[in-house]
C-alpha atoms as a PDB file:
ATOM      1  CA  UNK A   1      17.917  11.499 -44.855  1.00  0.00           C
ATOM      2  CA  UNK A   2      14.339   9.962 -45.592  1.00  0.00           C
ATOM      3  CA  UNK A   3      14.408   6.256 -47.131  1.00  0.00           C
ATOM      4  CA  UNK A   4      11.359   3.799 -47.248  1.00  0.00           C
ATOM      5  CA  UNK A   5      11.976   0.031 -45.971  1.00  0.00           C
ATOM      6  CA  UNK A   6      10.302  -2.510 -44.584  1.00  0.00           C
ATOM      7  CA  UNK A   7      11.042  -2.698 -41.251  1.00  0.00           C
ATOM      8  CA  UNK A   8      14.376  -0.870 -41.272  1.00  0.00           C
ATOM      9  CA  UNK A   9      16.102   0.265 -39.025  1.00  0.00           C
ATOM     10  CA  UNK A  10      15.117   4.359 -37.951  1.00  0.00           C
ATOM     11  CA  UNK A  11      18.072   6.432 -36.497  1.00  0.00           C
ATOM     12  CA  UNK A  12      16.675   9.461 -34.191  1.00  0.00           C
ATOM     13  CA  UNK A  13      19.471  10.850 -35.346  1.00  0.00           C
ATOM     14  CA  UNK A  14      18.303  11.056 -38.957  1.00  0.00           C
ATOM     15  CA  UNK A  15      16.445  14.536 -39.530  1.00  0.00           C
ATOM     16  CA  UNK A  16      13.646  12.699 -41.158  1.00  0.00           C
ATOM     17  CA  UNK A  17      12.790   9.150 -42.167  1.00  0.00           C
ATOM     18  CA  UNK A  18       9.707   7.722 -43.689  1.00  0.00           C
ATOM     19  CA  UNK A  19       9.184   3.719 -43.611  1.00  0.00           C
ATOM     20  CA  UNK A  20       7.095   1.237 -43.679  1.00  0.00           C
ATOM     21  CA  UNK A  21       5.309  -0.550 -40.529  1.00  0.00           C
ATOM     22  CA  UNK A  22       4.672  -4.434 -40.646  1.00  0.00           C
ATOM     23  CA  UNK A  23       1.473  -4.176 -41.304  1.00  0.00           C
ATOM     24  CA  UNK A  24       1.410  -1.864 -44.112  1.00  0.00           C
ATOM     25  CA  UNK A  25       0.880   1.730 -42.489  1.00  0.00           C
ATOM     26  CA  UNK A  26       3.083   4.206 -43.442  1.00  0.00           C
ATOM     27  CA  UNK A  27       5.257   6.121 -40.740  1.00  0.00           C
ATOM     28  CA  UNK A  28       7.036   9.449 -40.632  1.00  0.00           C
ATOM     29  CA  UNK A  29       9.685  10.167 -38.145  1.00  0.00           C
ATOM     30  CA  UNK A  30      10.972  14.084 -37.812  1.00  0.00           C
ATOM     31  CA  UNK A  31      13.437  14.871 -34.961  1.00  0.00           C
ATOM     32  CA  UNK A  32      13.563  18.384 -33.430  1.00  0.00           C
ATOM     33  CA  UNK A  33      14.319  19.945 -30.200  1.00  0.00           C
ATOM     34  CA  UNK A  34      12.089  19.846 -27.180  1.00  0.00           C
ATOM     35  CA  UNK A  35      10.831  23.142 -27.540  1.00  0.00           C
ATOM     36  CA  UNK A  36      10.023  22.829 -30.689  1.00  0.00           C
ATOM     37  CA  UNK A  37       8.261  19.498 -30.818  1.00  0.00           C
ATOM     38  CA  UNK A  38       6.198  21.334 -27.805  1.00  0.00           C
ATOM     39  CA  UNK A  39       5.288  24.308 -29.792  1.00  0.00           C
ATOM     40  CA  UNK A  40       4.636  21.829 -32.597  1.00  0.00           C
ATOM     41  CA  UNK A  41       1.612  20.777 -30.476  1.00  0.00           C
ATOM     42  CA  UNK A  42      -0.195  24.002 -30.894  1.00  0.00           C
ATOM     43  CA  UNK A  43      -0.949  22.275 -34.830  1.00  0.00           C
ATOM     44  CA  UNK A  44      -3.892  20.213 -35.721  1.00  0.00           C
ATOM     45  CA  UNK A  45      -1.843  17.601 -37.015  1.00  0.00           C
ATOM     46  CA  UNK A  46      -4.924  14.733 -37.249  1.00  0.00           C
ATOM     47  CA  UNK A  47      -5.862  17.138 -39.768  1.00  0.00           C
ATOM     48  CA  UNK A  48      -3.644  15.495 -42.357  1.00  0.00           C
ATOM     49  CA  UNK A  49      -2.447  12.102 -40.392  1.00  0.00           C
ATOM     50  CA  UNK A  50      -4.497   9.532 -38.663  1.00  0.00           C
ATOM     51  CA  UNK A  51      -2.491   8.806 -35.650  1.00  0.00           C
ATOM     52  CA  UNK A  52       0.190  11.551 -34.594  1.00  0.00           C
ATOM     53  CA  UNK A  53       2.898  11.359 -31.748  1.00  0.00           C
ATOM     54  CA  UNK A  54       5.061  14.306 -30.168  1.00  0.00           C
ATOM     55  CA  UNK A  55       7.272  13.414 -27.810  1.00  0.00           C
ATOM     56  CA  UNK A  56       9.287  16.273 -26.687  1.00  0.00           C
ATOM     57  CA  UNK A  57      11.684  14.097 -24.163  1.00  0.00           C
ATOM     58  CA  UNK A  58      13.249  12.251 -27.405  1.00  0.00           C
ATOM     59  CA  UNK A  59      12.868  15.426 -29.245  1.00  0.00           C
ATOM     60  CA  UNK A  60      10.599  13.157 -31.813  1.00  0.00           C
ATOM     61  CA  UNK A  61       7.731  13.838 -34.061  1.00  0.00           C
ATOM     62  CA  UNK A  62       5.815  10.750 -35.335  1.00  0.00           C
ATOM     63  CA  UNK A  63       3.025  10.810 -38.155  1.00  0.00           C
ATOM     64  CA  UNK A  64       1.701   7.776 -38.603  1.00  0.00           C
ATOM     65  CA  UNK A  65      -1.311   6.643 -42.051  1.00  0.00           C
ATOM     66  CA  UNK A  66      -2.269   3.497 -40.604  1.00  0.00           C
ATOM     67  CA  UNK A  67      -3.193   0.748 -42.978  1.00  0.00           C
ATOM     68  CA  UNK A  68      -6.363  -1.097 -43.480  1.00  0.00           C
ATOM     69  CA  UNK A  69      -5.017  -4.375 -41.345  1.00  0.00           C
ATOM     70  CA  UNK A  70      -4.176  -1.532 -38.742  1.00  0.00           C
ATOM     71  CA  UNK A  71      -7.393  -0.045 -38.627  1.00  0.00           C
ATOM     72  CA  UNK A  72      -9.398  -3.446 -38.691  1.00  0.00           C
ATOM     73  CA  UNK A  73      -7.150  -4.917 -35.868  1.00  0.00           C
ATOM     74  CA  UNK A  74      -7.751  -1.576 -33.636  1.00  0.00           C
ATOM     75  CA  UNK A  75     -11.718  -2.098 -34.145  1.00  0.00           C
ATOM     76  CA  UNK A  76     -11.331  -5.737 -33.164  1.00  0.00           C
ATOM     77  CA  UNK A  77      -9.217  -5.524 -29.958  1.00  0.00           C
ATOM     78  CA  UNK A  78     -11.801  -2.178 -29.188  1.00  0.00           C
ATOM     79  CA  UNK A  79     -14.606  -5.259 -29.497  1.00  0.00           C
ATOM     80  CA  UNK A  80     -13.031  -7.604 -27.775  1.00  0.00           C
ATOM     81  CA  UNK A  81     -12.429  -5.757 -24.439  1.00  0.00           C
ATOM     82  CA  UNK A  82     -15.819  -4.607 -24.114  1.00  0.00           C
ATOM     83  CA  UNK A  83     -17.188  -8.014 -24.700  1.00  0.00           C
ATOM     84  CA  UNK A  84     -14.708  -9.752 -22.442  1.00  0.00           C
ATOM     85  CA  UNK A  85     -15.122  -6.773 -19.900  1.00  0.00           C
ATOM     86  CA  UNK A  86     -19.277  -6.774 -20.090  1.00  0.00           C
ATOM     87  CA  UNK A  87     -19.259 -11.210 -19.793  1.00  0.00           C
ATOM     88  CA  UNK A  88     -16.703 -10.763 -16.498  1.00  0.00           C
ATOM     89  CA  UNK A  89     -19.461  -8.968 -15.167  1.00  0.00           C
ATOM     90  CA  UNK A  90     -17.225  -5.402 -15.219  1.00  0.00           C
ATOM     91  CA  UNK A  91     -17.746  -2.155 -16.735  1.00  0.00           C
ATOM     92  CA  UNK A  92     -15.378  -0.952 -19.840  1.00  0.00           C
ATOM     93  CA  UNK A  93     -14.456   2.666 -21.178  1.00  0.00           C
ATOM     94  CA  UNK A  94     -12.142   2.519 -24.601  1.00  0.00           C
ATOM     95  CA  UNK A  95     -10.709   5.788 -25.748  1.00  0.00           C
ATOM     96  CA  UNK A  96      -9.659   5.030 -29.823  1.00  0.00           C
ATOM     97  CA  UNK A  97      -6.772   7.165 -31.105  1.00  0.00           C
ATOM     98  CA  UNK A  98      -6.681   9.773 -27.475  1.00  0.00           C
ATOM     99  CA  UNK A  99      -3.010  10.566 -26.363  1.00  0.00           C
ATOM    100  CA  UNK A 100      -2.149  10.217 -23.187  1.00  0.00           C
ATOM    101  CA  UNK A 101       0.454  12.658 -21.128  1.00  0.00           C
ATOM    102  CA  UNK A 102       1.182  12.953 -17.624  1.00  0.00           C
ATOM    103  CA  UNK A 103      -0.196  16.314 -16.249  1.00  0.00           C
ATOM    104  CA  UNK A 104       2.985  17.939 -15.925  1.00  0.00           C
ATOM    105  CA  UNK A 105       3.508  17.800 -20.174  1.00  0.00           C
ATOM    106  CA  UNK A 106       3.008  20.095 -22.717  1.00  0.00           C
ATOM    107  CA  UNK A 107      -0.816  19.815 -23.951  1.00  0.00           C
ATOM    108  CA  UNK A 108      -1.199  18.419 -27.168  1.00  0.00           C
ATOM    109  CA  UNK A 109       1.450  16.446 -26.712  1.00  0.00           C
ATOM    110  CA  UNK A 110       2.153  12.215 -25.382  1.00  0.00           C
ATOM    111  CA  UNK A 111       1.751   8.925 -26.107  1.00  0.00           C
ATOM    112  CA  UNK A 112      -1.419   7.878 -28.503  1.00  0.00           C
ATOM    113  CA  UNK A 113      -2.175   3.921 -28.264  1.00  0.00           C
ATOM    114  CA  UNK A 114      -4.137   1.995 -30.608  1.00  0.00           C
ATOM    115  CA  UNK A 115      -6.970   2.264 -27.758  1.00  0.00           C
ATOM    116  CA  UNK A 116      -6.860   2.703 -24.349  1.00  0.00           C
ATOM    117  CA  UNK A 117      -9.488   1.344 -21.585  1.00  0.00           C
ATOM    118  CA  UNK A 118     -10.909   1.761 -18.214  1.00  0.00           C
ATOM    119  CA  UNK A 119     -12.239  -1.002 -16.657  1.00  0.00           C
ATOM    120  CA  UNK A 120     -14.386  -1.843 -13.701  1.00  0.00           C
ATOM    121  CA  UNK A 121     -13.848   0.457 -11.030  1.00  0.00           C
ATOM    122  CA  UNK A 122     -11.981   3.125 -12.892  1.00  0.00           C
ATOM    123  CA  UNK A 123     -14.729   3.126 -16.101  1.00  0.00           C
ATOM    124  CA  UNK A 124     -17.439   3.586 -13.462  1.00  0.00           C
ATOM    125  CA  UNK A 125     -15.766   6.670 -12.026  1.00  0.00           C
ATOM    126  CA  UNK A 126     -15.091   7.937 -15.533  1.00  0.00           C
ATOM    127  CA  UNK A 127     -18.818   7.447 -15.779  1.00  0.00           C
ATOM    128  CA  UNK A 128     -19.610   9.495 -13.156  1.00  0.00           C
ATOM    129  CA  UNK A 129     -17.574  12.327 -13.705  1.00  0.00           C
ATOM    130  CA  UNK A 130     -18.988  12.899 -17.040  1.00  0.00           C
ATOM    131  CA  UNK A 131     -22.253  12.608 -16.034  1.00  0.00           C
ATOM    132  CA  UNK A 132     -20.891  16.108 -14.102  1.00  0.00           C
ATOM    133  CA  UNK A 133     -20.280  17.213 -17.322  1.00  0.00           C
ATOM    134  CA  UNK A 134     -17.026  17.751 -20.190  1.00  0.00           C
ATOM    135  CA  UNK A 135     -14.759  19.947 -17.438  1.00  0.00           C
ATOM    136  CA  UNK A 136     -14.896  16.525 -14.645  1.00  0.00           C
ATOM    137  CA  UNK A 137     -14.742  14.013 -17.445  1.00  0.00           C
ATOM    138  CA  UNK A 138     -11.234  16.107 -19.142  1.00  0.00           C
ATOM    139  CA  UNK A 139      -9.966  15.832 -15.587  1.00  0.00           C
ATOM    140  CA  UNK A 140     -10.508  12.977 -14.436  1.00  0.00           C
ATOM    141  CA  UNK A 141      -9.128  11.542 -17.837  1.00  0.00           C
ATOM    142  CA  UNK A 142      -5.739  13.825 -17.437  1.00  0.00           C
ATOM    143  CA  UNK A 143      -5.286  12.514 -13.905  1.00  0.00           C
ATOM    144  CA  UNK A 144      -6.065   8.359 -13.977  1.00  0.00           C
ATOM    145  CA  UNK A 145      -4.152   6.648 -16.756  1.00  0.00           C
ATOM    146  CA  UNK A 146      -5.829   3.598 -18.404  1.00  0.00           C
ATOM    147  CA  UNK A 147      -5.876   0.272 -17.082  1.00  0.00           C
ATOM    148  CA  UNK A 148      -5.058  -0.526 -20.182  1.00  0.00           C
ATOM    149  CA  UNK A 149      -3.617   0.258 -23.593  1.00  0.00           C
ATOM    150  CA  UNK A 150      -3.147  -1.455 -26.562  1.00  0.00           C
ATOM    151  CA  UNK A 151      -0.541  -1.075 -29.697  1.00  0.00           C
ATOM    152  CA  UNK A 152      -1.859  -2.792 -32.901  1.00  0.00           C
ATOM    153  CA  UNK A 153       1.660  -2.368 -34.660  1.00  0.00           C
ATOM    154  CA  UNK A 154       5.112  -2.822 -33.442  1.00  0.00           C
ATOM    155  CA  UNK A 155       7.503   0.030 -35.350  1.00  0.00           C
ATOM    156  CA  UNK A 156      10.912   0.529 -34.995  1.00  0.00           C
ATOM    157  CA  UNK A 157      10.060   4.310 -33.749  1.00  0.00           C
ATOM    158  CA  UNK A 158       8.714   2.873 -30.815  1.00  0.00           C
ATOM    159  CA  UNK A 159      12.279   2.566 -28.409  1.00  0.00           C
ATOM    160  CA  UNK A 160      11.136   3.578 -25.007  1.00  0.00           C
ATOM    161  CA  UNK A 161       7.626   3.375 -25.380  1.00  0.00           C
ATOM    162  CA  UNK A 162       6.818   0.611 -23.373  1.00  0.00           C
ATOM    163  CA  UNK A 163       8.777   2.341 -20.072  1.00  0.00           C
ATOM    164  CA  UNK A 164       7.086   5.920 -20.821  1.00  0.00           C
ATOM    165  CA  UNK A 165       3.316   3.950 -20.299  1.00  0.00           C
ATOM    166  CA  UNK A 166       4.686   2.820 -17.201  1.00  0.00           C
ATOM    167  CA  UNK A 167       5.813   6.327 -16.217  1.00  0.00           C
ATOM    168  CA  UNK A 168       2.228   7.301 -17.260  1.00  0.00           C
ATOM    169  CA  UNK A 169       0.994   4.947 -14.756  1.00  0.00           C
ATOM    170  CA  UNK A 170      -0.678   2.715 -17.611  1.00  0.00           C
ATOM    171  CA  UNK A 171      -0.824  -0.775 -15.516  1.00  0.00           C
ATOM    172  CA  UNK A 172      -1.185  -3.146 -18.593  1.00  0.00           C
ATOM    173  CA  UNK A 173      -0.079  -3.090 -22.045  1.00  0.00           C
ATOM    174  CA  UNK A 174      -1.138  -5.333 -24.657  1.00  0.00           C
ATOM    175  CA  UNK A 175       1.281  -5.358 -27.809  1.00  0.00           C
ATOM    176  CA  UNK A 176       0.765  -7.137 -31.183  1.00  0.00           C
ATOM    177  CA  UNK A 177       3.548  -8.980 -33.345  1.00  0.00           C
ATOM    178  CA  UNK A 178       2.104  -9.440 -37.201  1.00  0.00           C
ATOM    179  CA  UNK A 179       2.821  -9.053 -40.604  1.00  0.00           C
ATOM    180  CA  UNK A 180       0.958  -8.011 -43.926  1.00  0.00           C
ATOM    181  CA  UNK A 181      -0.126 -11.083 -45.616  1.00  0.00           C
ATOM    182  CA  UNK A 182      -0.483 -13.535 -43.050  1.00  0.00           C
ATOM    183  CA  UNK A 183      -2.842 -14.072 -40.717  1.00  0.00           C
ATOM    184  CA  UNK A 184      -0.293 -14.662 -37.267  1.00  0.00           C
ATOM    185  CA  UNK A 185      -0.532 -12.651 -34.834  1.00  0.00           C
ATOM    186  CA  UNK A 186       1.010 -12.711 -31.155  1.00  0.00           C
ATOM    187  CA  UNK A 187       0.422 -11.064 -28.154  1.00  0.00           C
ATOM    188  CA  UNK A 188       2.396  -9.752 -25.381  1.00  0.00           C
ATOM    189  CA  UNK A 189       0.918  -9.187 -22.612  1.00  0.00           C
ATOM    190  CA  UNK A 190       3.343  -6.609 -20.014  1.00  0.00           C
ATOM    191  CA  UNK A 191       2.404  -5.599 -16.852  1.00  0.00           C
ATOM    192  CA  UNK A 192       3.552  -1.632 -15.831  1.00  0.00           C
ATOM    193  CA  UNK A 193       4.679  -0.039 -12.866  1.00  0.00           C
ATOM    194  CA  UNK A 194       6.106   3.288 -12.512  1.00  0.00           C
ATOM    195  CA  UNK A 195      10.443   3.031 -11.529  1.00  0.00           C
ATOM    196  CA  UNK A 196      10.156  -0.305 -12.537  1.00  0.00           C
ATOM    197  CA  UNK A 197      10.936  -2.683 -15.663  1.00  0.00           C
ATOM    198  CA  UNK A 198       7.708  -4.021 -17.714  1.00  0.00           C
ATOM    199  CA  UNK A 199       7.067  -7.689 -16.562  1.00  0.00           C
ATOM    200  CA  UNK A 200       5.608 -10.607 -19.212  1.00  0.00           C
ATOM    201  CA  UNK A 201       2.202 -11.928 -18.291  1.00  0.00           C
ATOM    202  CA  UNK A 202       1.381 -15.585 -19.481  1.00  0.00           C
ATOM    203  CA  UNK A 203      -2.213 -13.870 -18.545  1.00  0.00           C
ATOM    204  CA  UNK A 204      -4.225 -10.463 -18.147  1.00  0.00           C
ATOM    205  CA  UNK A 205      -4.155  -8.930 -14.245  1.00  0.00           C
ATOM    206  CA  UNK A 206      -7.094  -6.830 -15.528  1.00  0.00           C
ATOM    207  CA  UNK A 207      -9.378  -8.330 -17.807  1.00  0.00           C
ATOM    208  CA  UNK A 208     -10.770 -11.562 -16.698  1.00  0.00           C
ATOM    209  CA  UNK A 209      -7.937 -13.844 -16.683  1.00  0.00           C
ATOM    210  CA  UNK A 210      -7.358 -13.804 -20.448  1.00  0.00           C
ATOM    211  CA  UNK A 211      -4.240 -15.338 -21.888  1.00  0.00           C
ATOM    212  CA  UNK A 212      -2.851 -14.606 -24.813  1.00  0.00           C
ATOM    213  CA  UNK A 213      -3.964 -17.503 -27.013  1.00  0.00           C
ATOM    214  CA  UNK A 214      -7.396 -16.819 -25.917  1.00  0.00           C
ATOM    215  CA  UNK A 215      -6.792 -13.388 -27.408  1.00  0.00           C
ATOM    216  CA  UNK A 216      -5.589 -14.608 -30.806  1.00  0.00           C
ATOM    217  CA  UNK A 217      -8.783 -17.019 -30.460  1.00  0.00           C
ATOM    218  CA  UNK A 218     -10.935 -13.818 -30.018  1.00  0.00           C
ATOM    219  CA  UNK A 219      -9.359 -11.986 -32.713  1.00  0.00           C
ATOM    220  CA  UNK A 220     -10.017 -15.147 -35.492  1.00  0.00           C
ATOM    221  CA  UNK A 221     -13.506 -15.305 -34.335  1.00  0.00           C
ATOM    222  CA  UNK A 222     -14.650 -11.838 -33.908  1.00  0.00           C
ATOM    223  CA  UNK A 223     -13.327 -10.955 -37.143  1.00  0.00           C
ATOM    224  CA  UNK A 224     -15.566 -13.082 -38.891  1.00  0.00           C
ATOM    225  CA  UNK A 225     -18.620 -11.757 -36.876  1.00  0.00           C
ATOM    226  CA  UNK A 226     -20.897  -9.809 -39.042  1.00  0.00           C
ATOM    227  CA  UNK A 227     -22.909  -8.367 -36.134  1.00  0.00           C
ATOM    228  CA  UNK A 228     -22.137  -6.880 -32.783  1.00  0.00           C
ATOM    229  CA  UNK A 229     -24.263  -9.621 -30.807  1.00  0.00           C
ATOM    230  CA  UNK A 230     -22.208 -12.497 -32.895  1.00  0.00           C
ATOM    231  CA  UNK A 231     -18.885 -10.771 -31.787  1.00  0.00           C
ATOM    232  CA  UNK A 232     -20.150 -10.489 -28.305  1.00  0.00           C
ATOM    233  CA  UNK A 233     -21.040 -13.877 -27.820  1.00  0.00           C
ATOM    234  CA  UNK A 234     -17.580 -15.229 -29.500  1.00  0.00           C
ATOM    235  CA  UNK A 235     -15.914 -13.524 -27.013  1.00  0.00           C
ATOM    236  CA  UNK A 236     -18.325 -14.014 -24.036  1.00  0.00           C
ATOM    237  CA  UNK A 237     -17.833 -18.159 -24.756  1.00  0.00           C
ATOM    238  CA  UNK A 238     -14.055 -17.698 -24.569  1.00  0.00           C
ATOM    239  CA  UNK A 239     -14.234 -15.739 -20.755  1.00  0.00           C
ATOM    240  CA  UNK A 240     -16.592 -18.320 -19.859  1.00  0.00           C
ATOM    241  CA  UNK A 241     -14.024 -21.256 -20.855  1.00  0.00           C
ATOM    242  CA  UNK A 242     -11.083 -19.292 -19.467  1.00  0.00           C
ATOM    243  CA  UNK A 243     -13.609 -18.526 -15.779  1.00  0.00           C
ATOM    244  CA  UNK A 244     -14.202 -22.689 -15.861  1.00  0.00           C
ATOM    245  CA  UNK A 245     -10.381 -23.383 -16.279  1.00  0.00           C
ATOM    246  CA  UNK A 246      -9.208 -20.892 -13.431  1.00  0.00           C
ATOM    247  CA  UNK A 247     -12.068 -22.755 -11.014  1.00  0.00           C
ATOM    248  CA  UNK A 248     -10.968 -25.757 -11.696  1.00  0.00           C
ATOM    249  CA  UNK A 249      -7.514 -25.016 -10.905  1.00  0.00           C
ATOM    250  CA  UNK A 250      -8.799 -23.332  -7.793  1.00  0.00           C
ATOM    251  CA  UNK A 251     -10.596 -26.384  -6.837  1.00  0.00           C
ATOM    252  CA  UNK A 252      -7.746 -28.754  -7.194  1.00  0.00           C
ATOM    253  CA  UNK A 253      -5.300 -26.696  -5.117  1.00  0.00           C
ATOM    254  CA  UNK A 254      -7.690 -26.112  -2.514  1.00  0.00           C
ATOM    255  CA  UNK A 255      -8.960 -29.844  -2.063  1.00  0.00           C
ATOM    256  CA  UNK A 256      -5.824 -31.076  -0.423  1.00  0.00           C
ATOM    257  CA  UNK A 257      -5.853 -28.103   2.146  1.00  0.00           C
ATOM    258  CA  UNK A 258      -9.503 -28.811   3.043  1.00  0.00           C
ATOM    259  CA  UNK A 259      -8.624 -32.613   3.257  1.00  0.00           C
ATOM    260  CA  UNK A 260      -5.908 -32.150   5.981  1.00  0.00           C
ATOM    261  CA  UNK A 261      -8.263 -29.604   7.662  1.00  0.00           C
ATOM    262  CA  UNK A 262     -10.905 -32.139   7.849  1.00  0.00           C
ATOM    263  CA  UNK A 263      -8.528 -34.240   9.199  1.00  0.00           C
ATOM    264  CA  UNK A 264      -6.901 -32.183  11.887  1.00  0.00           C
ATOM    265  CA  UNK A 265     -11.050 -31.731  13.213  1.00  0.00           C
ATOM    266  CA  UNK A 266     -11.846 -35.560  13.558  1.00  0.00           C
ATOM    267  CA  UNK A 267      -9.049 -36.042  15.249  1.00  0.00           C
ATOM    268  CA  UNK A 268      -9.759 -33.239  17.569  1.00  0.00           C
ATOM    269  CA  UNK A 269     -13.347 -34.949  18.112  1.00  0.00           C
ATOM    270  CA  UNK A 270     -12.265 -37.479  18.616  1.00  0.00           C
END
């Protein structure tokens, strides 16, 4: 059964459907045995699709030809990390289109985000075990999952994605709601742990402190950057913002506490 809709509904039961993702790219959806979606993975399939998942637990092969919005949205969030990551005063590693398996799956075969990142301490050790060269770099990739991944566009193939990151060992995950045509966009922001449910963030645990809003801020403005400094600055005044908001906070919970300490010493003085 293969039918094209906007948004409708995909039944793994289906042998194959074909249907169209909110934001315009075009996704196929095969379903086939385990062992055959893992000898599936022997193929070059980014030969003739863009973005290409085989998951051999649901027995599911998905082929995705991401749209222009897609693509564009991918390069922005890509920007944005690095810049927020490089004005925290961290260190960033993004991996674009590079599935991700635990080390006990079939190669060529996992979960492929929109991009992936280490950050901080996790993109300096990255750092340093390619600087040993391709072998320590593949290894060190297959064993530490990112701190976190990001999915442009929400499809209806997706059931079960969210809880096989966490299973990964993925500990955030960043997931766009948006439509072709507008310009809306919203973020959820979930935090992962393996054996347990995803949790909503109302802000990043990993990346400076950023909410949300800021992100759809980021996106707006970075899109209309022409050059990499101008993107890097429209993000780098947005961390700063967020940085002066979370001091303040800081400082007003922690005033009271200091008051009553000051307190409790003159009195001991005295």
């Amino acid at each position: 059964m293969t039918r094209m809709a906007d948004l409708g509904p995909v039944s793994t039961a289906d042998p194959a459907t074909v249907y169209v993702g909110p934001l315009g790219s075009i996704v196929h959806v095969l379903r086939a045995d385990a062992g055959t979606v893992a000898a599936l993975a022997a193929i070059d399939w980014n030969r003739w699709f863009s973005r290409v998942r085989l998951d051999p637990v649901r027995g599911l092969i998905t082929l995705m030809s991401p749209s222009r919005l897609h693509d564009e949205l991918a390069e922005i969030f890509d920007d944005i990390v690095d810049a927020a990551a490089s004005a925290a005063a961290g260190a960033s590693k993004s991996f674009r289109t590079t599935r991700l398996r635990k080390p006990d799956d079939p190669p060529g075969t996992g979960l492929e985000p929109d991009c992936a990142f280490y950050l901080d301490e996790r993109a300096r050790a990255y750092i340093a075990a390619l600087a040993e060269g391709e072998a320590a770099a593949e290894a060190y990739f297959l064993n530490t999952p990112p701190d976190l991944v990001v999915e442009v566009e929400i499809t209806h193939g997706d059931d079960g994605r969210i809880e096989r990151y966490g299973a990964i060992g993925v500990r955030e995950l960043w997931r766009l709601h948006g439509r072709k045509g507008t310009r809306t966009l919203r973020p959820d922001f979930l935090a992962l742990r393996r054996g347990a449910p995803p949790r909503a963030l109302a802000a990043s645990e990993v990346l400076a402190g950023l909410t949300p809003a800021d992100v759809c801020e980021a996106t707006e403005r970075v899109r209309l950057s022409a050059t990499r400094d101008e993107r890097s600055a429209a993000v780098a005044r947005i961390v700063r913002r967020r940085s002066r908001r979370r001091d303040a906070v800081r400082r007003r919970y922690q005033q009271p506490v200091i008051g009553r300490y000051s307190d409790v010493l003159a009195r001991l003085q005295c």
